[in-house]
N, C-alpha and C. Protein backbone atom coordinates (compact mmCIF):
# COMPACT_ATOMS: atom_id res chain seq x y z
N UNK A 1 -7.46 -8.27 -9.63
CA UNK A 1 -6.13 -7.87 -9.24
C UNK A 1 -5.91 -8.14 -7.75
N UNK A 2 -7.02 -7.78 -6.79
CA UNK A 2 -6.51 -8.17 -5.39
C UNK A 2 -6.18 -9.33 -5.17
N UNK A 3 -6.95 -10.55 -5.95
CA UNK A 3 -6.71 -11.75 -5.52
C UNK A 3 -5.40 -12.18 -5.60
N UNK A 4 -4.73 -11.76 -6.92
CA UNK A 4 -3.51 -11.78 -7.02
C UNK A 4 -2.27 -11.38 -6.25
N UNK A 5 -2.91 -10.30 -5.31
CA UNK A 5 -1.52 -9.72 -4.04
C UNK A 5 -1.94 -10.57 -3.58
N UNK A 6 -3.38 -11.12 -3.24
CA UNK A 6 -3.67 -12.00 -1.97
C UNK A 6 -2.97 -13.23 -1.76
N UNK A 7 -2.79 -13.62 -3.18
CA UNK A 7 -2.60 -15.19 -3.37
C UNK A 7 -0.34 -15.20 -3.17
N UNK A 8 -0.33 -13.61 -3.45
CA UNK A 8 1.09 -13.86 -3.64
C UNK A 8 1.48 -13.41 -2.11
N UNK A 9 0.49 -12.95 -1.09
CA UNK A 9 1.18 -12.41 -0.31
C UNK A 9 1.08 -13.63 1.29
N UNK A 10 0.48 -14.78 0.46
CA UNK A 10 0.55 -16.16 1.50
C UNK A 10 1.28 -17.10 1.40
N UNK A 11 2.45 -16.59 0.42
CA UNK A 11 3.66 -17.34 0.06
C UNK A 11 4.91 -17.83 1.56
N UNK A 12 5.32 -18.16 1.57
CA UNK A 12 6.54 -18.34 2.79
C UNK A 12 7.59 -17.03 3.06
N UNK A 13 7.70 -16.85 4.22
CA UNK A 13 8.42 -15.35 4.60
C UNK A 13 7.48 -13.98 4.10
N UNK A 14 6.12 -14.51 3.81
CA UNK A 14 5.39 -12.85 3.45
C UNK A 14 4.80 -12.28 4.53
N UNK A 15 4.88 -12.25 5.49
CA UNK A 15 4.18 -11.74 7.35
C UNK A 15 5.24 -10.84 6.93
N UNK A 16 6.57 -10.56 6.31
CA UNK A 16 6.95 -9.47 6.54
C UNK A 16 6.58 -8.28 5.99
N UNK A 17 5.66 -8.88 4.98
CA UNK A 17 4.85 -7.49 4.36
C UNK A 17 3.64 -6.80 4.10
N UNK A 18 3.07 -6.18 4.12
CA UNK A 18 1.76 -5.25 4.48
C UNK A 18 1.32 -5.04 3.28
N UNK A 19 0.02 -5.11 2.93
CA UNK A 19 -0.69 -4.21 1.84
C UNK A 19 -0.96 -2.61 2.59
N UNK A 20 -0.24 -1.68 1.81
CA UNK A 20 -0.86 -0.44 2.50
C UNK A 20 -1.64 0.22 1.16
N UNK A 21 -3.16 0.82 1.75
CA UNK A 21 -3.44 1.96 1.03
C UNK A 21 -3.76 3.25 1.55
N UNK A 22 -3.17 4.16 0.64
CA UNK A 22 -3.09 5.52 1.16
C UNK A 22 -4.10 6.24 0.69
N UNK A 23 -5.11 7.24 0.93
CA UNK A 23 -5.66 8.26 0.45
C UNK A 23 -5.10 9.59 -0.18
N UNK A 24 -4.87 10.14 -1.08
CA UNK A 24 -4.58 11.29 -1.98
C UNK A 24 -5.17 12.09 -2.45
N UNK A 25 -5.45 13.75 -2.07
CA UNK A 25 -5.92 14.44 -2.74
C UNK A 25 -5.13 15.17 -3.70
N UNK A 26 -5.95 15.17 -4.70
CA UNK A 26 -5.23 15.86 -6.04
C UNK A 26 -5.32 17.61 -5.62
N UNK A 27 -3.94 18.14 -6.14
CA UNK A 27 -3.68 19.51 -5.73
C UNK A 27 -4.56 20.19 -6.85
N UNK A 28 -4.87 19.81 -8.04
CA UNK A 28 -5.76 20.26 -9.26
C UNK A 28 -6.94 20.07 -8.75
N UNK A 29 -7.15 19.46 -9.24
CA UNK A 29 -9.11 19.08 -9.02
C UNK A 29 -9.52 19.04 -7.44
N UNK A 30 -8.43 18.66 -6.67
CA UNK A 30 -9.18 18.20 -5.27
C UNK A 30 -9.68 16.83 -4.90
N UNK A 31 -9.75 16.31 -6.25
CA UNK A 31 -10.70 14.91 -6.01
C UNK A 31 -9.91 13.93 -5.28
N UNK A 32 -9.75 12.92 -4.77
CA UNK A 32 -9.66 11.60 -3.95
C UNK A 32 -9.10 10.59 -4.66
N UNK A 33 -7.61 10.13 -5.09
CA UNK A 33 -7.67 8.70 -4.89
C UNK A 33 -6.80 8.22 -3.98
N UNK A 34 -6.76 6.64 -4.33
CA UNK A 34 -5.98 5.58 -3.62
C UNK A 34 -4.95 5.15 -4.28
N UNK A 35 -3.58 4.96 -3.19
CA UNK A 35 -2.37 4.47 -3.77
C UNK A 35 -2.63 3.17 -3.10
N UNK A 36 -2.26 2.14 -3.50
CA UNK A 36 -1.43 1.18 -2.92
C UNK A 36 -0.89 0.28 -3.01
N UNK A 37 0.25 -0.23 -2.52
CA UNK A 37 1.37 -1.01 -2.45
C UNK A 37 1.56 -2.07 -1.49
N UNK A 38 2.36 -2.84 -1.28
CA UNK A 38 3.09 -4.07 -0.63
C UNK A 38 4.34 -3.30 -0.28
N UNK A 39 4.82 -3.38 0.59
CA UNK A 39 5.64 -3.14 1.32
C UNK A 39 6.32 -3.38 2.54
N UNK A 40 7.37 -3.51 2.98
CA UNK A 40 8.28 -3.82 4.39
C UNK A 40 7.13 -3.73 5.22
N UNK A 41 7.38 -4.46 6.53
CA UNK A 41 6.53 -3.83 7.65
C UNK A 41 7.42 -2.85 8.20
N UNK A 42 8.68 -2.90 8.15
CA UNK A 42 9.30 -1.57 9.09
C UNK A 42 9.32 -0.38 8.11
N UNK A 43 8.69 -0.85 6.88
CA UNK A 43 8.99 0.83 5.64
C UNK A 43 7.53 1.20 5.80
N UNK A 44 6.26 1.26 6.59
CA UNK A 44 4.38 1.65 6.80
C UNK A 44 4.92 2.76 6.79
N UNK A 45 5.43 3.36 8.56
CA UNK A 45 5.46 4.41 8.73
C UNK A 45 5.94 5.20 7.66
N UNK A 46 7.04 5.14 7.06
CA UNK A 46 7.53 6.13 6.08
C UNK A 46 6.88 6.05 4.72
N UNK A 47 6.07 5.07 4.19
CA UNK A 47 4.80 5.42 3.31
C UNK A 47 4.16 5.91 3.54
N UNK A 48 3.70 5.89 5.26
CA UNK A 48 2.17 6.76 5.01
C UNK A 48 2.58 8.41 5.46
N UNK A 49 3.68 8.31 5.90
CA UNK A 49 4.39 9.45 5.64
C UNK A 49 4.73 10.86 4.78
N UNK A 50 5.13 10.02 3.52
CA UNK A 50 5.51 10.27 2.33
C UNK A 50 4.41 11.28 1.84
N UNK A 51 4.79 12.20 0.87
CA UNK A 51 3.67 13.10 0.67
C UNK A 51 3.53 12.86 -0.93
C-alpha cells in the first residue's frame, strides 16, 4: 500500500501534499494506533489538530 501513495504522490503538482500520520489512543482499551492520510500542506496543522 505505501508504494502506492508513493508512486501517486510523485505525480505533477503533488509538493502540495503531505503524507501525515497521526498517533491515537483508544478511549476503551487505551491501546495505540495510526491514522494516516494525504493531505493539503496548508490543512497539517488542522489534522494534527483534530481530535
Amino acid at each position: 500500500m505505501a508504494k502506492k501513495v508513493v508512486a501517486s504522490l510523485q505525480k505533477a503538482g503533488s509538493k502540495d501534499y503531505t503524507k501525515v500520520i497521526k498517533l491515537i489512543k483508544s478511549p476503551k482499551t487505551g491501546a495505540f494506533a495510526f491514522r494516516s492520510e494525504v493531505v493539503p500542506n496548508d490543512k497539517v496543522a488542522d489534522f494534527l489538530a483534530a481530535k
